[in-house]
PDB file of N, CA and C in Angstrom:
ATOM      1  N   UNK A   1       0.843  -1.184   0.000  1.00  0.00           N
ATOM      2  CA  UNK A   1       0.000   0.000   0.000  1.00  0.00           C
ATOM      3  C   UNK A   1       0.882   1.239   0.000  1.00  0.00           C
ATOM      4  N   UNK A   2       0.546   2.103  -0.940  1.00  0.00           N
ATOM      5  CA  UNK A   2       1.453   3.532  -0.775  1.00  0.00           C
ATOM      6  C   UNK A   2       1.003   4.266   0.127  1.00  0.00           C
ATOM      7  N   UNK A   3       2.055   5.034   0.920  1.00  0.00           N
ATOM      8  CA  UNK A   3       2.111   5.654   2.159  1.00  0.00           C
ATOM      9  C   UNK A   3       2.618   7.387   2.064  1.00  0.00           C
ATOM     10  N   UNK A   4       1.124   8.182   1.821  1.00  0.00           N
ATOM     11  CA  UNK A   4       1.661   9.396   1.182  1.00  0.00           C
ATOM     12  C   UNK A   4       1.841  10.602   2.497  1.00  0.00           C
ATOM     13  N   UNK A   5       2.745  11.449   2.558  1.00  0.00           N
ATOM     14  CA  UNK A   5       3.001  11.984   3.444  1.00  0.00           C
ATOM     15  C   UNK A   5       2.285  13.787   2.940  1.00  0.00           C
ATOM     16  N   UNK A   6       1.016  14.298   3.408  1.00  0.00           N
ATOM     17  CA  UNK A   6       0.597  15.404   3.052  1.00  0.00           C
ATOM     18  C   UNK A   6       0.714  16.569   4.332  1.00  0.00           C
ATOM     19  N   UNK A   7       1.796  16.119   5.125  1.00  0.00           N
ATOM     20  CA  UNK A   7       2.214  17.534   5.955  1.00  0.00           C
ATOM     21  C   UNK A   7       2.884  18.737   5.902  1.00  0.00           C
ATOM     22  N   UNK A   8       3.615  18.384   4.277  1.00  0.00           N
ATOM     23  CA  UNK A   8       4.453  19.589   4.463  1.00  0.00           C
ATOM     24  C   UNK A   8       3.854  19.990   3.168  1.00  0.00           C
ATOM     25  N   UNK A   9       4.494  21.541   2.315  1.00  0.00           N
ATOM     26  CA  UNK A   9       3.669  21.898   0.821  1.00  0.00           C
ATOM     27  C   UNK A   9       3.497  21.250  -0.195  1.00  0.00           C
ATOM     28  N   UNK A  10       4.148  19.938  -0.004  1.00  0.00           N
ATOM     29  CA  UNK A  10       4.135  18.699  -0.926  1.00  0.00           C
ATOM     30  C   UNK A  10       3.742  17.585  -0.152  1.00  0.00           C
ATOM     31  N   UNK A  11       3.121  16.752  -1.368  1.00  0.00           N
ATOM     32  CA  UNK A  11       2.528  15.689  -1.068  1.00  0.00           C
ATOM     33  C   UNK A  11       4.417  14.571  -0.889  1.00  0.00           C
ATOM     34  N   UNK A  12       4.755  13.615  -0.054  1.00  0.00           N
ATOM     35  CA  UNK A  12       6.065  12.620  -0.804  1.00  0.00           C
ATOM     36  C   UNK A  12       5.724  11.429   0.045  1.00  0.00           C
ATOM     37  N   UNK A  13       5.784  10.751  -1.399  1.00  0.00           N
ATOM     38  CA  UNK A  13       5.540   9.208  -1.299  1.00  0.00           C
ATOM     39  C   UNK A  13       6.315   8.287  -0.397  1.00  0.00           C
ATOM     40  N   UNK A  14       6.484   7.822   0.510  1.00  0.00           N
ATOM     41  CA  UNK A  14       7.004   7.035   1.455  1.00  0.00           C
ATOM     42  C   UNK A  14       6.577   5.139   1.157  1.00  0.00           C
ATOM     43  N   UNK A  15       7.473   4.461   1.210  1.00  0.00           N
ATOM     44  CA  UNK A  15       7.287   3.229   0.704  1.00  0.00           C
ATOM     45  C   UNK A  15       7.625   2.319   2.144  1.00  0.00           C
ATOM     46  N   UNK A  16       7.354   1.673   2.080  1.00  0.00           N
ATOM     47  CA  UNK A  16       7.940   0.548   3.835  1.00  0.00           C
ATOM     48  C   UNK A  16       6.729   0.844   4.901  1.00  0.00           C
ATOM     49  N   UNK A  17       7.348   1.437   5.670  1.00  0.00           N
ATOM     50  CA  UNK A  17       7.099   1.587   7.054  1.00  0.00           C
ATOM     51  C   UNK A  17       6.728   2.810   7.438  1.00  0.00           C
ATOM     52  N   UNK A  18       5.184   3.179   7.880  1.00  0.00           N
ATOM     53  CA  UNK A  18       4.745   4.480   8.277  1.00  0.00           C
ATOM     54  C   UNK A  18       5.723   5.271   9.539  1.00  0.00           C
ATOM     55  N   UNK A  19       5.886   6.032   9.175  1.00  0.00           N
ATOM     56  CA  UNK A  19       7.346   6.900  10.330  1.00  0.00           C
ATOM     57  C   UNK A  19       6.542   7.060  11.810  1.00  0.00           C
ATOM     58  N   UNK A  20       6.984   6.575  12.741  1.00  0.00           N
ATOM     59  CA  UNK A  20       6.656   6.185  14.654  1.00  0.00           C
ATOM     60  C   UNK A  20       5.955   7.994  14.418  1.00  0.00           C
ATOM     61  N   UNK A  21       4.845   7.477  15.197  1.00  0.00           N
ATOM     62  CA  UNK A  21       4.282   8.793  15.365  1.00  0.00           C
ATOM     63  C   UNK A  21       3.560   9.616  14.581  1.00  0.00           C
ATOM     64  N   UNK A  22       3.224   8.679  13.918  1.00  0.00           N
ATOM     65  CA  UNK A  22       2.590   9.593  12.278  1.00  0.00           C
ATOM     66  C   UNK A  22       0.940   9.522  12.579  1.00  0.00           C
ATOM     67  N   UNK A  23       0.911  10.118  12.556  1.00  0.00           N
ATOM     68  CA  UNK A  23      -1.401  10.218  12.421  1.00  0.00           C
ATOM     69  C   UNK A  23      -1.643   9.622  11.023  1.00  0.00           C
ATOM     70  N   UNK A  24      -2.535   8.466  10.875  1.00  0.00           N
ATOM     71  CA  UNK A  24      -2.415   7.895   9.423  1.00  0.00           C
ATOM     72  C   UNK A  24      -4.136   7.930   9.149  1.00  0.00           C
ATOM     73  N   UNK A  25      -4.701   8.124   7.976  1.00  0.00           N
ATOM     74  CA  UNK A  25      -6.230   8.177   7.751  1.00  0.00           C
ATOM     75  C   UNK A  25      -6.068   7.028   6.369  1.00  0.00           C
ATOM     76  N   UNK A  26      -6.902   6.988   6.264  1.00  0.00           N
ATOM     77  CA  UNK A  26      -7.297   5.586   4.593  1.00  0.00           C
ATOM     78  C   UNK A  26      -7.486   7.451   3.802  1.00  0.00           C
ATOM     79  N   UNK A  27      -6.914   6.662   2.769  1.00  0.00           N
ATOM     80  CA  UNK A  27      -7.399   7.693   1.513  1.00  0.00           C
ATOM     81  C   UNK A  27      -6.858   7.124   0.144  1.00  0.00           C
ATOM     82  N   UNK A  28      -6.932   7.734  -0.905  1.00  0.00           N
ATOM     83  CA  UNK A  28      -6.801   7.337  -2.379  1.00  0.00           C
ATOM     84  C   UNK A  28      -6.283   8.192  -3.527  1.00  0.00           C
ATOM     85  N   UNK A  29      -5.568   7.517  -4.140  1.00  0.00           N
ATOM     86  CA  UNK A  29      -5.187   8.485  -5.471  1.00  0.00           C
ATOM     87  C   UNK A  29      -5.526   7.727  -6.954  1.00  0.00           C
ATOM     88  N   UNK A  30      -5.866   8.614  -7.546  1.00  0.00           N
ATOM     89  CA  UNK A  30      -5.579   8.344  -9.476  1.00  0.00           C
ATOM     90  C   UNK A  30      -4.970   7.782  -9.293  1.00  0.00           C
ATOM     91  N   UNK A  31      -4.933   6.649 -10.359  1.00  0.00           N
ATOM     92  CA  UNK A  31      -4.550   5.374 -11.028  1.00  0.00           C
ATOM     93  C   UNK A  31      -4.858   5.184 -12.353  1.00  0.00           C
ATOM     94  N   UNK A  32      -3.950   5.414 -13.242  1.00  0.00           N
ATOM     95  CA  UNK A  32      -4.364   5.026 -14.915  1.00  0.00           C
ATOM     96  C   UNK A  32      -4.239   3.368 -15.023  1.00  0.00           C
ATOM     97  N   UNK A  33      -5.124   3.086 -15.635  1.00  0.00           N
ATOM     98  CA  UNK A  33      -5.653   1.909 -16.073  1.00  0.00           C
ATOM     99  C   UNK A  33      -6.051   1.510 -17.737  1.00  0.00           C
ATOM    100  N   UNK A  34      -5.684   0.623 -18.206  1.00  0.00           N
ATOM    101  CA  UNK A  34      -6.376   0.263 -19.886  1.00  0.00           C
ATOM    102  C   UNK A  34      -7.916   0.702 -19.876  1.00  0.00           C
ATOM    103  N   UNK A  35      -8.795   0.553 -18.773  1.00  0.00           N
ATOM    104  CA  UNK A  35      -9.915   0.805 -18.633  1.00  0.00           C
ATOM    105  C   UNK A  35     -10.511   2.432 -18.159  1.00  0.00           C
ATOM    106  N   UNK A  36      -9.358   3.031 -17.923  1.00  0.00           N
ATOM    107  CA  UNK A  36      -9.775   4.090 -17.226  1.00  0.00           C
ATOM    108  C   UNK A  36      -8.899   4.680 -16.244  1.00  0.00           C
ATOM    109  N   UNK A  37      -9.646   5.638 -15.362  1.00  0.00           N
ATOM    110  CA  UNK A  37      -8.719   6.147 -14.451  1.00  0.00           C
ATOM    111  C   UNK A  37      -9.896   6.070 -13.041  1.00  0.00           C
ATOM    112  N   UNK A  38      -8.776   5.264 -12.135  1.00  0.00           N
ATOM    113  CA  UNK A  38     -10.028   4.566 -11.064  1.00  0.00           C
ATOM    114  C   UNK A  38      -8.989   5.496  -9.721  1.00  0.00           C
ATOM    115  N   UNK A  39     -10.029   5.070  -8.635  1.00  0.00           N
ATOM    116  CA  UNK A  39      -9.078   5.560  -7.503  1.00  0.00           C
ATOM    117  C   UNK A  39      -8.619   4.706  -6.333  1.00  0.00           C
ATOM    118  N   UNK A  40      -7.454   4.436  -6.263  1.00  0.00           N
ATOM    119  CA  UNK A  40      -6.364   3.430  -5.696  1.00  0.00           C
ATOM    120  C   UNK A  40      -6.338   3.578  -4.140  1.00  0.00           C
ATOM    121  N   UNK A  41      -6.694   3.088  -2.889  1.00  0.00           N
ATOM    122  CA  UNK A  41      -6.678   3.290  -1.433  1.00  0.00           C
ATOM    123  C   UNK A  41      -5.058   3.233  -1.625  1.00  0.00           C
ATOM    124  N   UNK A  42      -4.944   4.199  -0.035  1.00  0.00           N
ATOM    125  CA  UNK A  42      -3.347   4.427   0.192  1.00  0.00           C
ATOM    126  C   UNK A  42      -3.473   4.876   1.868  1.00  0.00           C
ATOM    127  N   UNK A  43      -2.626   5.116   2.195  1.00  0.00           N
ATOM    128  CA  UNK A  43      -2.454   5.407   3.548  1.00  0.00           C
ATOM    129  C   UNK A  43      -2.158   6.897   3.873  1.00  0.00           C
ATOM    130  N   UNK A  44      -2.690   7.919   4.194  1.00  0.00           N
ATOM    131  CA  UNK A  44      -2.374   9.213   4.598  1.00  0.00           C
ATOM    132  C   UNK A  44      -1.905  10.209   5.516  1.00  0.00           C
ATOM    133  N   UNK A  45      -0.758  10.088   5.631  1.00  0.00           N
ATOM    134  CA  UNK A  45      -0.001  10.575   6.998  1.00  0.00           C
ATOM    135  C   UNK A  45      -0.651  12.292   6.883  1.00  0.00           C
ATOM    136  N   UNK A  46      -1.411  12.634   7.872  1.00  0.00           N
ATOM    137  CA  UNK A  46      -1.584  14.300   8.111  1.00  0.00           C
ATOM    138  C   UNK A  46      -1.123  14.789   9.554  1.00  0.00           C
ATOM    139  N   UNK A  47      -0.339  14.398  10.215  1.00  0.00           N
ATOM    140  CA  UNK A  47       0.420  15.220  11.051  1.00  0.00           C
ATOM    141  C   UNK A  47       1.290  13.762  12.047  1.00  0.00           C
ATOM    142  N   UNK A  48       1.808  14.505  13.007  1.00  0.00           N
ATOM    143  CA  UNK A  48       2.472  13.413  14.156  1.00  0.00           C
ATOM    144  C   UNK A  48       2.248  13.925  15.663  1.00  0.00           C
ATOM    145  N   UNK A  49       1.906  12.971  16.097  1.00  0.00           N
ATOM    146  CA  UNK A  49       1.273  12.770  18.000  1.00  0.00           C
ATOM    147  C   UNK A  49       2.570  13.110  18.683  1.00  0.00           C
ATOM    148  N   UNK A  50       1.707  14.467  19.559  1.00  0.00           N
ATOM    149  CA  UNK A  50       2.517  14.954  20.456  1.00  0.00           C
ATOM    150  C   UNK A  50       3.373  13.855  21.447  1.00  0.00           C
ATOM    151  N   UNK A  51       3.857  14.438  21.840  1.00  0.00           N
ATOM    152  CA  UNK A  51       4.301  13.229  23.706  1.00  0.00           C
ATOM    153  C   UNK A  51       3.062  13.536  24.801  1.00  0.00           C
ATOM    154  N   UNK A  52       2.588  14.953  24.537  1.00  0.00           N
ATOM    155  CA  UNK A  52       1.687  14.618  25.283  1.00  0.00           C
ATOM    156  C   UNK A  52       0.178  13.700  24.816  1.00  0.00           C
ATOM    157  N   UNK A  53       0.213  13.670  24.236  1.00  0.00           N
ATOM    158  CA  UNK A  53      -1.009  13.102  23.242  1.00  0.00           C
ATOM    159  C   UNK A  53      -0.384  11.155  23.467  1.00  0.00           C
ATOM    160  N   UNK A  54       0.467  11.229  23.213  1.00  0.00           N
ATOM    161  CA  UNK A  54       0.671   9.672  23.717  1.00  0.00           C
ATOM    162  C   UNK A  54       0.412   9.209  25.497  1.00  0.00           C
ATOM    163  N   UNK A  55       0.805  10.375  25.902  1.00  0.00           N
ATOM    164  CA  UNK A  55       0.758  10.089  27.041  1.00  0.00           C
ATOM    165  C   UNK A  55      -0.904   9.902  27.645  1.00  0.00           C
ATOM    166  N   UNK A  56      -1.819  10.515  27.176  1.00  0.00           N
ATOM    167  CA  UNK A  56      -3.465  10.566  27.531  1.00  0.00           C
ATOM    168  C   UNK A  56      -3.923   9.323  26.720  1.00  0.00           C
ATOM    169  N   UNK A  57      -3.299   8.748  25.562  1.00  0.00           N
ATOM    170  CA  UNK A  57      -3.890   7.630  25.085  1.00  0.00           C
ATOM    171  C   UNK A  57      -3.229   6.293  26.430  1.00  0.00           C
ATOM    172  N   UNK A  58      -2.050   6.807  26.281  1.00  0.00           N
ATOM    173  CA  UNK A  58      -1.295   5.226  27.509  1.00  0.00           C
ATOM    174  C   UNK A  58      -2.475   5.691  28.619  1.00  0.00           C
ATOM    175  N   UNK A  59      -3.044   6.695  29.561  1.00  0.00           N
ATOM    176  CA  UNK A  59      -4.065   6.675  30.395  1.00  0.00           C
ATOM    177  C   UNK A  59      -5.224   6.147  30.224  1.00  0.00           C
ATOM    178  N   UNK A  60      -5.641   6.615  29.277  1.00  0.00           N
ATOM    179  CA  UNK A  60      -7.169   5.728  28.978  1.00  0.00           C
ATOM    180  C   UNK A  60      -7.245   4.353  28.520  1.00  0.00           C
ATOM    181  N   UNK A  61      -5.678   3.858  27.752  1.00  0.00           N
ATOM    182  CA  UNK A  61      -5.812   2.337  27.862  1.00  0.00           C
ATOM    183  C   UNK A  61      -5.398   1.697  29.027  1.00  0.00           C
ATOM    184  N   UNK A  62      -4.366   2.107  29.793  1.00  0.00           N
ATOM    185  CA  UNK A  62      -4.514   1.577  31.702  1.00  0.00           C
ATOM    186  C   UNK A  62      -5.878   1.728  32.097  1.00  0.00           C
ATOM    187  N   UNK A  63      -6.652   2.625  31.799  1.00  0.00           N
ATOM    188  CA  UNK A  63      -8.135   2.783  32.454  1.00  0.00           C
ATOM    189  C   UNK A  63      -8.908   1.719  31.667  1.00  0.00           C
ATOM    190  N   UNK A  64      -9.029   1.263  30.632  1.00  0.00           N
ATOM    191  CA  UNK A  64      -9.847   0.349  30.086  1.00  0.00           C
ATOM    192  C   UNK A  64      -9.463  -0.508  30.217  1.00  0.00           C
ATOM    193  N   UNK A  65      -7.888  -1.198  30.360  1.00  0.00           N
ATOM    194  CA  UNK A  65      -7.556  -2.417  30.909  1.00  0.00           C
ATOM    195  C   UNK A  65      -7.601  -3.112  32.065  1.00  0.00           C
ATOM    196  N   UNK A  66      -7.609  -1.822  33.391  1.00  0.00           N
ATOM    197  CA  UNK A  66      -8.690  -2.108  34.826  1.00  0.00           C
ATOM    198  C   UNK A  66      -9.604  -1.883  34.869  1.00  0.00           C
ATOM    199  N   UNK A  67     -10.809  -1.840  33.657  1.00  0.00           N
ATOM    200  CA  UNK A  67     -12.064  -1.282  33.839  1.00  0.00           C
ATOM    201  C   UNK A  67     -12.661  -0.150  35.213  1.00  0.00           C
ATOM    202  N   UNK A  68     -11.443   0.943  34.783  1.00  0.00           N
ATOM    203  CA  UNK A  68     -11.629   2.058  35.574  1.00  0.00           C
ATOM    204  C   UNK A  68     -12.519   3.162  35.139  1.00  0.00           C
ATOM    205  N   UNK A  69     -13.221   3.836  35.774  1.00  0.00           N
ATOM    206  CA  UNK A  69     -13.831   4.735  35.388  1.00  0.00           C
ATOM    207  C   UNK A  69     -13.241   6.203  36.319  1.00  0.00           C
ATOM    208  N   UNK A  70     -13.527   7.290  35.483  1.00  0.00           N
ATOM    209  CA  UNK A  70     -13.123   8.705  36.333  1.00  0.00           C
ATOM    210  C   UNK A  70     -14.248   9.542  36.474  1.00  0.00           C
TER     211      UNK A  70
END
């Protein structure tokens, strides 16, 4: 699956491994085809998770893994 990076004034194609920390959404691009021009799913990096933002997700999964409530 292509792994397109749209954070900075350009779109750049990344191949492998989505970069640690990347915010990723489903999305799609043009694709020429003998039949046409269809649209291809891809992976869409639009920004990267704070430290603090990791840190409130690690809380709420300790809280759902002791079925804690606040």
């Amino acid at each position: 699956t292509r792994i397109i990076d749209v954070t900075g004034k350009e779109a750049k194609t990344i191949k492998g491994i989505v970069p640690p920390r990347s915010v990723v959404i489903p999305g799609t691009y043009p694709k020429e085809f003998p039949a046409g021009t269809f649209q291809v799913q891809c992976a869409l990096i639009i920004g990267k998770r704070s430290e603090s933002q990791d840190l409130k997700v690690s809380l709420n999964n300790a809280l759902r893994d002791y079925n804690l409530s606040v």
